[in-house]
Protein backbone atom coordinates (compact mmCIF):
# COMPACT_ATOMS: atom_id res chain seq x y z
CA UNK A 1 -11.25 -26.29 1.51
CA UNK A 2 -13.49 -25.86 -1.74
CA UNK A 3 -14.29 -22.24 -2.57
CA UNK A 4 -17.66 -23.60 -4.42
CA UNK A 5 -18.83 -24.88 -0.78
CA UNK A 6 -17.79 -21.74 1.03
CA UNK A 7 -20.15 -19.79 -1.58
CA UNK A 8 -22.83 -21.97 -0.95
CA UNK A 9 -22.20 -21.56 2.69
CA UNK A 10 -21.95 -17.90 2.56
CA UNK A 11 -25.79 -18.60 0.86
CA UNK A 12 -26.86 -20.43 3.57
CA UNK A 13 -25.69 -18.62 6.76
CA UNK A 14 -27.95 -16.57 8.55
CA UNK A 15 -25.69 -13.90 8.89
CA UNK A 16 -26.43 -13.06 5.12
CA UNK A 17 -29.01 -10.99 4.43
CA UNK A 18 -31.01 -9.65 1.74
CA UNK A 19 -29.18 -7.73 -1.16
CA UNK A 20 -26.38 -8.69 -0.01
CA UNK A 21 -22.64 -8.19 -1.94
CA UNK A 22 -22.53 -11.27 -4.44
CA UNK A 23 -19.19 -13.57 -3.65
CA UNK A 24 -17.52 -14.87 -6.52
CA UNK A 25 -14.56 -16.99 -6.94
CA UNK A 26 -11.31 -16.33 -9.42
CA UNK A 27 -12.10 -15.94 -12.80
CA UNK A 28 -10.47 -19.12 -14.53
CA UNK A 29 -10.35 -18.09 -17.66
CA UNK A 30 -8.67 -15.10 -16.65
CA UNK A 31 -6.35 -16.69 -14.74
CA UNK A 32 -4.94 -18.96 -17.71
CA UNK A 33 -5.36 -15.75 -19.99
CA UNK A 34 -2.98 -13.93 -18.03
CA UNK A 35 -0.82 -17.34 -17.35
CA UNK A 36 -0.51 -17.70 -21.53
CA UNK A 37 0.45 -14.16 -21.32
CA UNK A 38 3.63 -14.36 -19.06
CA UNK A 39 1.89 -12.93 -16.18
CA UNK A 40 2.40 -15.68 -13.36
CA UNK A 41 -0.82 -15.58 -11.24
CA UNK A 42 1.20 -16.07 -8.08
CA UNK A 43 2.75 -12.37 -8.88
CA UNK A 44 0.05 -10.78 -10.32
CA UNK A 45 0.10 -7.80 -7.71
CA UNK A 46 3.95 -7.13 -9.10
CA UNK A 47 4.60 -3.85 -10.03
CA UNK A 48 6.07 -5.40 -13.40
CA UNK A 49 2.54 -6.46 -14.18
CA UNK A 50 0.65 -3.65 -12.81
CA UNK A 51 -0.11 -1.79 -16.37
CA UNK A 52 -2.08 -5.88 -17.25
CA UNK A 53 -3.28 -6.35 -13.34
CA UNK A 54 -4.09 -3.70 -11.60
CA UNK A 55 -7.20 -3.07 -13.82
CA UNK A 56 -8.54 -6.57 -13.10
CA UNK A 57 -7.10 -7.49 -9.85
CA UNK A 58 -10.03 -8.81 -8.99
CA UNK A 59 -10.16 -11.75 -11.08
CA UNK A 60 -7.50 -12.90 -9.59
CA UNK A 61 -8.98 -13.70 -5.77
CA UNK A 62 -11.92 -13.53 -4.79
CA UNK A 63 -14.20 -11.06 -4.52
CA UNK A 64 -17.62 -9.57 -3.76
CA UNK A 65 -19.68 -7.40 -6.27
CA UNK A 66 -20.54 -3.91 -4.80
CA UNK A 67 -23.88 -3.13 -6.74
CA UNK A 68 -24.54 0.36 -7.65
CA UNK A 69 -28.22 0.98 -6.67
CA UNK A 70 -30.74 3.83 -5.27
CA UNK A 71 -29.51 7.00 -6.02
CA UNK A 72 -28.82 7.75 -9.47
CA UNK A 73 -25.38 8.97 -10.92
CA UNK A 74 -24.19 12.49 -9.87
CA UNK A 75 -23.83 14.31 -13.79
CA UNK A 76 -21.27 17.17 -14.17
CA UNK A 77 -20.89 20.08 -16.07
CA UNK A 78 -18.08 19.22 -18.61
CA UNK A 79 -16.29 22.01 -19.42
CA UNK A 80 -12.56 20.81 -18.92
CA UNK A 81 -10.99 23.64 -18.33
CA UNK A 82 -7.99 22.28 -17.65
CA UNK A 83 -5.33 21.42 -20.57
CA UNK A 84 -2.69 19.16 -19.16
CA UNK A 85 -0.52 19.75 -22.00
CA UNK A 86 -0.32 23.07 -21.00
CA UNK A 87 0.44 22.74 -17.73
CA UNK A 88 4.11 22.46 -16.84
CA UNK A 89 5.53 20.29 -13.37
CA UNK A 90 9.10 20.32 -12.79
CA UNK A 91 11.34 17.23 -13.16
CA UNK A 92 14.71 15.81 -12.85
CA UNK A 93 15.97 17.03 -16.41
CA UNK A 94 13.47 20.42 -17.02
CA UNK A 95 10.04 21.32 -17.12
CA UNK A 96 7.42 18.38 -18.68
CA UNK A 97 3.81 18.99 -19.39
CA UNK A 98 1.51 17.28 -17.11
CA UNK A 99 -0.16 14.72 -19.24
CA UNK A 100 3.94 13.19 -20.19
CA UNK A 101 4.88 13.63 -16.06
CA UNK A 102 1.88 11.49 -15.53
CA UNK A 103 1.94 8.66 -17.91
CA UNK A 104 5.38 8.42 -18.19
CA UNK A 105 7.22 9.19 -15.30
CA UNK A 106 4.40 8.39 -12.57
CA UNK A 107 3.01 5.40 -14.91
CA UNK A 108 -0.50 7.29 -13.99
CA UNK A 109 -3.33 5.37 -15.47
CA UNK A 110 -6.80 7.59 -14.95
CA UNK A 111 -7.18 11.00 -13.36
CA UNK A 112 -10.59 12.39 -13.04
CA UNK A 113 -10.80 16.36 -11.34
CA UNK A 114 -13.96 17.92 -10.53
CA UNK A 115 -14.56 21.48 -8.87
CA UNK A 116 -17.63 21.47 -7.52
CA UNK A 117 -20.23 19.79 -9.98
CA UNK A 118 -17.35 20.78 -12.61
CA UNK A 119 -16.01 18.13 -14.63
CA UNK A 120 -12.28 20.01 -15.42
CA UNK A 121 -10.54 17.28 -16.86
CA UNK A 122 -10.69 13.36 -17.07
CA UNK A 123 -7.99 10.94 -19.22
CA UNK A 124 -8.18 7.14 -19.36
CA UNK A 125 -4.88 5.26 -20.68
CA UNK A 126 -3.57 1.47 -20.18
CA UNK A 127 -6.78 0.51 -21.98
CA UNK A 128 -9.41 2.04 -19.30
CA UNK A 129 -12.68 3.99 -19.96
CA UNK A 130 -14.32 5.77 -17.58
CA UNK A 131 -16.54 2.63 -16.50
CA UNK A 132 -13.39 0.39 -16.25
CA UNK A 133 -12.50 -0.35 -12.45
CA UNK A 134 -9.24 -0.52 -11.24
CA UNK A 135 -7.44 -1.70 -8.00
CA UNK A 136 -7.46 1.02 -5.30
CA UNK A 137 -5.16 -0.43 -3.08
CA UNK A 138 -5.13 1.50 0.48
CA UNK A 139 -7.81 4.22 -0.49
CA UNK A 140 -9.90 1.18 0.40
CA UNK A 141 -8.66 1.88 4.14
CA UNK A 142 -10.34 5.40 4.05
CA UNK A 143 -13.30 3.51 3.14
CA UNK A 144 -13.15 1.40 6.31
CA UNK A 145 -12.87 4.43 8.60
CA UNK A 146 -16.38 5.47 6.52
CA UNK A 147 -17.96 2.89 7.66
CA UNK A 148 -16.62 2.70 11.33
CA UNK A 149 -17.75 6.57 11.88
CA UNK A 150 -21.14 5.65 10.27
CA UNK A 151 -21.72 3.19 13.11
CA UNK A 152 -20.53 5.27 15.42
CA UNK A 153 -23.11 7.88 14.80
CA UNK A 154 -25.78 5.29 14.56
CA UNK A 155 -25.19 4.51 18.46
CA UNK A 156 -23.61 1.33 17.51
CA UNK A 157 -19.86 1.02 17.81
CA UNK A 158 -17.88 3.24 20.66
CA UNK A 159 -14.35 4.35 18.79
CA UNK A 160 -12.86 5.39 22.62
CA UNK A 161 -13.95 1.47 23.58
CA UNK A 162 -11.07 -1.19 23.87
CA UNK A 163 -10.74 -3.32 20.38
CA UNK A 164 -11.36 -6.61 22.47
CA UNK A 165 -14.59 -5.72 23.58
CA UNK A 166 -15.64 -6.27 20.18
CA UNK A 167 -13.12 -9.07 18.99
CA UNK A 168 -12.31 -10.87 22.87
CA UNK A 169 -10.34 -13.64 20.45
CA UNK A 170 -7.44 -10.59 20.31
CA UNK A 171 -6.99 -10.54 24.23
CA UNK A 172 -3.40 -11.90 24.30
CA UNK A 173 -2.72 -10.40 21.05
CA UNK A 174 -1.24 -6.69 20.19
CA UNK A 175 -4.63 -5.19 20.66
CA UNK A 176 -5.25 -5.98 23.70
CA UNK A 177 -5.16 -2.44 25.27
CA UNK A 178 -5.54 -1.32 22.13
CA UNK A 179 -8.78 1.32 21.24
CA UNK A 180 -10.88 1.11 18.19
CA UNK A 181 -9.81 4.66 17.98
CA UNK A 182 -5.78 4.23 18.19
CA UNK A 183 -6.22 1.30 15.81
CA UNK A 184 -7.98 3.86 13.38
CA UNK A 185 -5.46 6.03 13.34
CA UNK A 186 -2.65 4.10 13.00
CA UNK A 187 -1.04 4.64 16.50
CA UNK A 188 -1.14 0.99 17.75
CA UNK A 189 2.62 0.57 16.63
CA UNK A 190 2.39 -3.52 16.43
CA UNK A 191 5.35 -5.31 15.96
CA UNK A 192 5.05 -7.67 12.34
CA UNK A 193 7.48 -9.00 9.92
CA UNK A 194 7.64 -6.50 7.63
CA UNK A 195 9.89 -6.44 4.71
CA UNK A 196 11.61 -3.37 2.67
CA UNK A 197 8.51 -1.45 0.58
CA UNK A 198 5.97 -3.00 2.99
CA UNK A 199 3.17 -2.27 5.36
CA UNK A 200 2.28 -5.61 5.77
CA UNK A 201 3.40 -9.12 7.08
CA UNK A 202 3.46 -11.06 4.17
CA UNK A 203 2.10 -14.01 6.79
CA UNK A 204 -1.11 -11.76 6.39
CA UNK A 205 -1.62 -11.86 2.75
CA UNK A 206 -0.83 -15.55 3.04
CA UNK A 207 -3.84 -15.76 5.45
CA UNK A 208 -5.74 -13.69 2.45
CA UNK A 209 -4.80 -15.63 -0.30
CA UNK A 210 -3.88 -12.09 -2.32
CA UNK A 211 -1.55 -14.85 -4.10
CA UNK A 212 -2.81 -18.08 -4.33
CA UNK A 213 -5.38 -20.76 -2.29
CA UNK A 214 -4.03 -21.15 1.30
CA UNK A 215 -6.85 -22.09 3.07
CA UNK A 216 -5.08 -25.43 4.07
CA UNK A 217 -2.79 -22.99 6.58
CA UNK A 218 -5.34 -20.45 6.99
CA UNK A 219 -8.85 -21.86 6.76
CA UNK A 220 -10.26 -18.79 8.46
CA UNK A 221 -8.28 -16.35 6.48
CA UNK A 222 -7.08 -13.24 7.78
CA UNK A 223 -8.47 -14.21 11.14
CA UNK A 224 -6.21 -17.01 11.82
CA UNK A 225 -3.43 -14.51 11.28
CA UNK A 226 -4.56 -11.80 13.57
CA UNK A 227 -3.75 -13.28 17.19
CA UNK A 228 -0.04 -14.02 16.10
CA UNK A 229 0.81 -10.39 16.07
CA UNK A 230 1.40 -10.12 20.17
CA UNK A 231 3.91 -7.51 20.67
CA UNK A 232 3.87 -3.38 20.52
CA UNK A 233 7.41 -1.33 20.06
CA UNK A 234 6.76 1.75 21.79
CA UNK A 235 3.91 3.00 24.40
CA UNK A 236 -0.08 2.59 22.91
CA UNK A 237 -0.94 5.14 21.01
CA UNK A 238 2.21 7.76 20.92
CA UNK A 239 3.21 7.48 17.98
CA UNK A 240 2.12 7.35 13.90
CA UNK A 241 3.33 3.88 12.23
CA UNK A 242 1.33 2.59 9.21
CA UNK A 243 0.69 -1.11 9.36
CA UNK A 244 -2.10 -2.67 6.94
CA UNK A 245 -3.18 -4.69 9.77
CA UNK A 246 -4.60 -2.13 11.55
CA UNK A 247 -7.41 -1.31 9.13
CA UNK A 248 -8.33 -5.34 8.55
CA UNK A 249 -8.88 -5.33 12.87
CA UNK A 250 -11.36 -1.80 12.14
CA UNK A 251 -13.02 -4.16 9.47
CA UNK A 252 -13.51 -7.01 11.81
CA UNK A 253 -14.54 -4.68 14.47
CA UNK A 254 -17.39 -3.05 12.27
CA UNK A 255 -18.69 -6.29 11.50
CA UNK A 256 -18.61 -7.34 14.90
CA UNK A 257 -20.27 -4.12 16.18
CA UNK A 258 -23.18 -3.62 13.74
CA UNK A 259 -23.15 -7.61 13.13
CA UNK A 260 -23.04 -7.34 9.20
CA UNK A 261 -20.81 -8.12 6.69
CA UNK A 262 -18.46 -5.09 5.73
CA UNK A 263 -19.20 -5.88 1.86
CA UNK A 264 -22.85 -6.16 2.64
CA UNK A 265 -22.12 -2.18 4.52
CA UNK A 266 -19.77 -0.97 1.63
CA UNK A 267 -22.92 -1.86 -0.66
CA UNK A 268 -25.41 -0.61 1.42
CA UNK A 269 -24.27 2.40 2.94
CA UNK A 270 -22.45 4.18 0.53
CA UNK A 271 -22.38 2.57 -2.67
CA UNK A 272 -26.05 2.52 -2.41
CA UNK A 273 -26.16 6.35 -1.46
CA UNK A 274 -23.51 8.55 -2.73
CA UNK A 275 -24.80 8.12 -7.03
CA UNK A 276 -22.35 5.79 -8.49
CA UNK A 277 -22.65 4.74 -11.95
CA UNK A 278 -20.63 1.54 -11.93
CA UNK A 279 -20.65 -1.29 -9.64
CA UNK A 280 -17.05 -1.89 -7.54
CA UNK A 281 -15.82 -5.34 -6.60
CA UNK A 282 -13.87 -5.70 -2.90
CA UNK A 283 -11.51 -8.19 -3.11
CA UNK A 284 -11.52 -11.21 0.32
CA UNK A 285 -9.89 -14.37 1.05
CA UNK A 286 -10.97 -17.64 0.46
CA UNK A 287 -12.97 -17.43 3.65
CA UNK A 288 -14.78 -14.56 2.84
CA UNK A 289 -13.60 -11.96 4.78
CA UNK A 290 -13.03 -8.38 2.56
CA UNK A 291 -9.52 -7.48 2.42
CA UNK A 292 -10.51 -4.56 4.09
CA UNK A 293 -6.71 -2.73 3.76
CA UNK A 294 -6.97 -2.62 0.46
CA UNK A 295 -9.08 -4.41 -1.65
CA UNK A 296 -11.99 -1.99 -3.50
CA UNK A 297 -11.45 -1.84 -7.09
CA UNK A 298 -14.14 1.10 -8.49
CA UNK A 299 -14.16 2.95 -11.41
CA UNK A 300 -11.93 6.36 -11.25
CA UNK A 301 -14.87 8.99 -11.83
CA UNK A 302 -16.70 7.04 -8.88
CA UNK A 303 -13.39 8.24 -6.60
CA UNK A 304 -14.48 11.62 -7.68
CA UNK A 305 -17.91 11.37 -6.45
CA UNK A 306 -16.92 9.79 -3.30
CA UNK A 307 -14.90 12.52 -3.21
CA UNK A 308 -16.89 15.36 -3.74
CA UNK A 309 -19.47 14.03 -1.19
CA UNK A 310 -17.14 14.25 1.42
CA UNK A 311 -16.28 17.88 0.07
CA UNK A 312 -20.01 18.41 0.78
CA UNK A 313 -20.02 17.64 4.80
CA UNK A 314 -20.73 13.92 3.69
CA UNK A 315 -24.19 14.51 1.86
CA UNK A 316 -24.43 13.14 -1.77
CA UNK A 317 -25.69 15.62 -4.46
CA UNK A 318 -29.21 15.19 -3.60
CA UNK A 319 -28.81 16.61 0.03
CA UNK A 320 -28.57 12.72 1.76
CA UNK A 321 -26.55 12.57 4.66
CA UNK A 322 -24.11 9.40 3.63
CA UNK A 323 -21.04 9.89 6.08
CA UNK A 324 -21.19 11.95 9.43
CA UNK A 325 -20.29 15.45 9.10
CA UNK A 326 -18.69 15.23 12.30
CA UNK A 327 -16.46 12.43 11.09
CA UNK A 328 -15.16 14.54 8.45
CA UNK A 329 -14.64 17.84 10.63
CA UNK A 330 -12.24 15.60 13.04
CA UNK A 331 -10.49 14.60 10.33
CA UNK A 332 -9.65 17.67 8.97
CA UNK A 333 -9.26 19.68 12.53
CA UNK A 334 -7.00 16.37 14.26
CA UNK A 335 -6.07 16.57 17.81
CA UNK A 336 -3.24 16.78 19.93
CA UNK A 337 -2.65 12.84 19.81
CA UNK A 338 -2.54 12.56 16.06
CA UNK A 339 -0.25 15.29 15.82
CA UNK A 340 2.05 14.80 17.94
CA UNK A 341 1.89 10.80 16.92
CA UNK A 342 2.46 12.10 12.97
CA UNK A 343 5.51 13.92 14.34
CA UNK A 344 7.43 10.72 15.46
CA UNK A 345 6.32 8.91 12.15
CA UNK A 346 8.66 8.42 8.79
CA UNK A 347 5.80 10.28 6.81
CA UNK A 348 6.13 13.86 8.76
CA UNK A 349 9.31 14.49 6.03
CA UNK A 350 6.04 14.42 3.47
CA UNK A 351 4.44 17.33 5.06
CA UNK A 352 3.23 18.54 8.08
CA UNK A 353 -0.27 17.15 8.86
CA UNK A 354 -1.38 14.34 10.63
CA UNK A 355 -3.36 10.81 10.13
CA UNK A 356 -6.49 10.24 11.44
CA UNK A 357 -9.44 7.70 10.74
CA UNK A 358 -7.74 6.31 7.90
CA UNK A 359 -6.98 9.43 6.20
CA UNK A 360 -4.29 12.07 6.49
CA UNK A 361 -4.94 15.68 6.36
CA UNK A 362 -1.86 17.17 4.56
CA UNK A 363 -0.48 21.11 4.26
CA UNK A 364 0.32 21.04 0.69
CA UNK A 365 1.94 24.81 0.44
CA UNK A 366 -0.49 26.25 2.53
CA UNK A 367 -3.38 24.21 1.62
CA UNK A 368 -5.32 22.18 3.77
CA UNK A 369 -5.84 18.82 1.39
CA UNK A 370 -7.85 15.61 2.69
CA UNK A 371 -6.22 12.34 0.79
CA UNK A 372 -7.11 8.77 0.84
CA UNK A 373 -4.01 7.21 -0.20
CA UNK A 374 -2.84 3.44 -1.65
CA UNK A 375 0.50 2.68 -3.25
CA UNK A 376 1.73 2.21 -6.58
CA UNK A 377 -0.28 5.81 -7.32
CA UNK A 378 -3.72 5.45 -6.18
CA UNK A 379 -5.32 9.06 -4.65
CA UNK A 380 -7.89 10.80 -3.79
CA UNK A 381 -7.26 14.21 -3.24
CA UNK A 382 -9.37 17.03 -1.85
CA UNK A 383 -8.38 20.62 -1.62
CA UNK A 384 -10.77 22.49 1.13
CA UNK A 385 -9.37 25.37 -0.35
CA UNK A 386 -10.80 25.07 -4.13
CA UNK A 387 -13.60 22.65 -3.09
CA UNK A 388 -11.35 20.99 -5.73
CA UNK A 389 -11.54 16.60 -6.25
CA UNK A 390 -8.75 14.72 -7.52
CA UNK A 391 -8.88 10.98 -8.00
CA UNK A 392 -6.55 9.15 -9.29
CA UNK A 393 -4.93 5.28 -9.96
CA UNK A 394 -1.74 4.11 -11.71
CA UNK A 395 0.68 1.49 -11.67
CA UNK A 396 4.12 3.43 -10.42
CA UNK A 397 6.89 0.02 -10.19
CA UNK A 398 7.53 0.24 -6.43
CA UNK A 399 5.24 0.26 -3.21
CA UNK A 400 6.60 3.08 -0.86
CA UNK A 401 9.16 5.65 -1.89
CA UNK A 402 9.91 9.00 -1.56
CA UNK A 403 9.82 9.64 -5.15
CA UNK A 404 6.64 8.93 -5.65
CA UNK A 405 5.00 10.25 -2.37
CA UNK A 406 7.12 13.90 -4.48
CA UNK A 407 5.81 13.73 -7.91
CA UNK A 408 2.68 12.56 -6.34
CA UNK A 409 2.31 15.21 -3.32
CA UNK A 410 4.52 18.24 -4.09
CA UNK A 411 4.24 18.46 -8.27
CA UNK A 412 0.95 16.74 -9.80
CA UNK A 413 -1.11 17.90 -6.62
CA UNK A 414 0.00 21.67 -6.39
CA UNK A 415 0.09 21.88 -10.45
CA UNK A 416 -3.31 20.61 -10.99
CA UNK A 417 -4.54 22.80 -7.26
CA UNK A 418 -2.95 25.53 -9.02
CA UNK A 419 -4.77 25.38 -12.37
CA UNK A 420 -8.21 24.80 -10.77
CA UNK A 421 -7.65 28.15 -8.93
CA UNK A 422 -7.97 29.91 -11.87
CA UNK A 423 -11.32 28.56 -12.83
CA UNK A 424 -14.56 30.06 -12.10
């Protein structure tokens, strides 16, 4: 299968409408860039190559360009107030300022914090700017759930509905018996092949092509891989287990629901309304399908905005409704099912809190914080405490430990949560 003739397809198909997210293939020259450079393409998403990939990991599949467009860029009063030179976090061998913790022990690439329309502090290393884009891993989920609750409130997608009443090619599969709303939050419990540091089935970025062409197994990308996951370990929905193949059934759900493309939404109905000033790319397979787990790379300060609109009941600066502000309430209030389901989960020895709709509402010493969260260091934080925003990406050299969920969760947050208290 020819990537060039799927592009042209995508062009030609009915289902693609007007403004729509722009497909592209690999960059090439990229590719044998980072090839010449010891960086073998097949590994690129490595975490001995994250520092070189993570800011382009897009040129590396393909992809769709998200186009900014409408509203104009939310501005912010720059008065960084906060020095993180100054501020000391605790580590294994004494006290560290912030800024060294960050680069050198969390490999922290960009960190942008806003309070309110308050720029406090911003930093760019590895090379970035604030326009650079980086890979956002599973923030990208959180982004997903967006989308889903926007339907929902439109009248056109029922969460409490089975998933195969929108995708009827998953009865026989995992999911059948499975809600849109258990799959959402993570409390399907689907048995995969996972290995050590994973959420995923490595079958399933196989059937992406994350590394490397293989349409010849999986000519319909992730959705050939879909109806081979068949069996569930414990009762539907009791219990909290994180699986990246949740979030890609939400995707295909969405799509099948509002019957557009979930780049063509991601453009339209937020990128198009929150006030970013960069345009994002969302990596897919080669048959077109967004790797809707985690495959948004956007610039860092756009994080922040996204951010601070949901800080603001879902309306962008200009008063726009973007995301429900019911979505966002029953994220942060939960229910009885999430909790107890979060309880019975590996990530309850994080904090107590629950995951809902893609995110997880975390008490962080007595703070209520909202966090869309990928691996290898990419956050967004938001204390409904301070009204404070912290985004965040980086390139930490493993996947899922408890040392970074720490530094991460219970020193950077509460240091920088700390520090924004004291600002007016």
């Amino acid at each position: 299968m020819k990537l060039k003739s799927l592009s042209l397809a995508f062009l030609l198909s009915g289902s693609f409408v007007a403004n729509a997210a722009t497909f592209h293939q690999p960059d090439q020259a990229f590719l044998e860039a980072a090839t010449a450079s010891g960086l073998p393409v097949e590994l690129w998403d490595s975490a001995e190559y994250a520092a070189s990939s993570f800011p382009n990991a897009y040129k590396f599949t393909p992809s769709y360009e998200i186009e900014k467009s409408g509203v104009a860029p939310e501005q912010f009063k720059t008065d960084k107030a906060l020095d993180f030179s100054q501020i000391m976090v605790p580590a294994i061998d004494g006290e560290m300022s912030l800024n060294d913790f960050l680069r050198d022990r969390v490999k922290n690439h960009s960190m942008v914090v806003l309070k309110g329309d308050n720029l406090l502090h911003e930093h760019y290393w590895n090379g970035m700017d604030e326009t650079s884009t980086h890979l956002d891993m599973s923030v990208t989920k959180s982004f997903t759930a967006m989308l889903a609750g926007i339907a929902a409130a439109q009248g056109k997608l029922d969460m409490s509905k089975p998933v195969t009443d929108y995708l009827p090619e998953l009865k026989g599969s995992a999911w059948d018996g499975a809600t849109v709303q258990e799959t959402a939050d993570m409390r399907t419990n689907v048995i995969q092949e996972v290995q050590k540091h994973k959420s995923w089935d490595t079958r399933m970025t196989d059937a992406q092509g994350w590394n490397g062409d293989h349409s010849d197994t999986y000519p319909n990308g992730i959705k050939d891989y879909m109806p081979m996951v068949k069996d569930v370990a414990t009762p539907m929905g009791s219990k909290y287990a994180y699986q990246c193949i949740n979030t890609e059934v939400l995707g295909k759900v969405v799509e099948a629901a509002t019957g557009e493309k979930l780049a063509d939404l991601l453009e339209k109905q937020i990128w198009g309304k929150v006030g970013m000033a960069n345009n994002a790319h969302y990596q897919a397979d080669y048959a077109g399908n967004p790797v809707a787990s985690g495959g948004l790379n956007a610039a860092t300060k756009d994080l922040a905005r996204v951010g601070r609109m949901l800080m603001n009941q879902g309306k962008n600066y200009q008063g726009e409704q973007v995301v429900p502000a019911e979505f966002i309430a029953n994220i942060l209030e939960g229910n009885a099912e999430v909790r107890s389901a979060w309880l019975k989960g590996k990530e309850s020895a994080l904090a107590d809190g629950w995951y809902k709709d893609q995110f997880r509402t975390l008490d962080l010493n007595g703070r209520k914080v909202m966090a869309m969260v990928g691996i290898h260091g990419q956050v967004v934080a938001m204390d409904h405490q301070t009204g404070t925003v912290v985004a965040m990406n980086g390139g930490y050299p493993q996947t899922e430990t408890p040392r970074m969920a720490i530094a991460i969760f219970h020193k950077v947050l509460p240091a920088i949560f700390a520090a924004a208290d004291q600002v007016k």
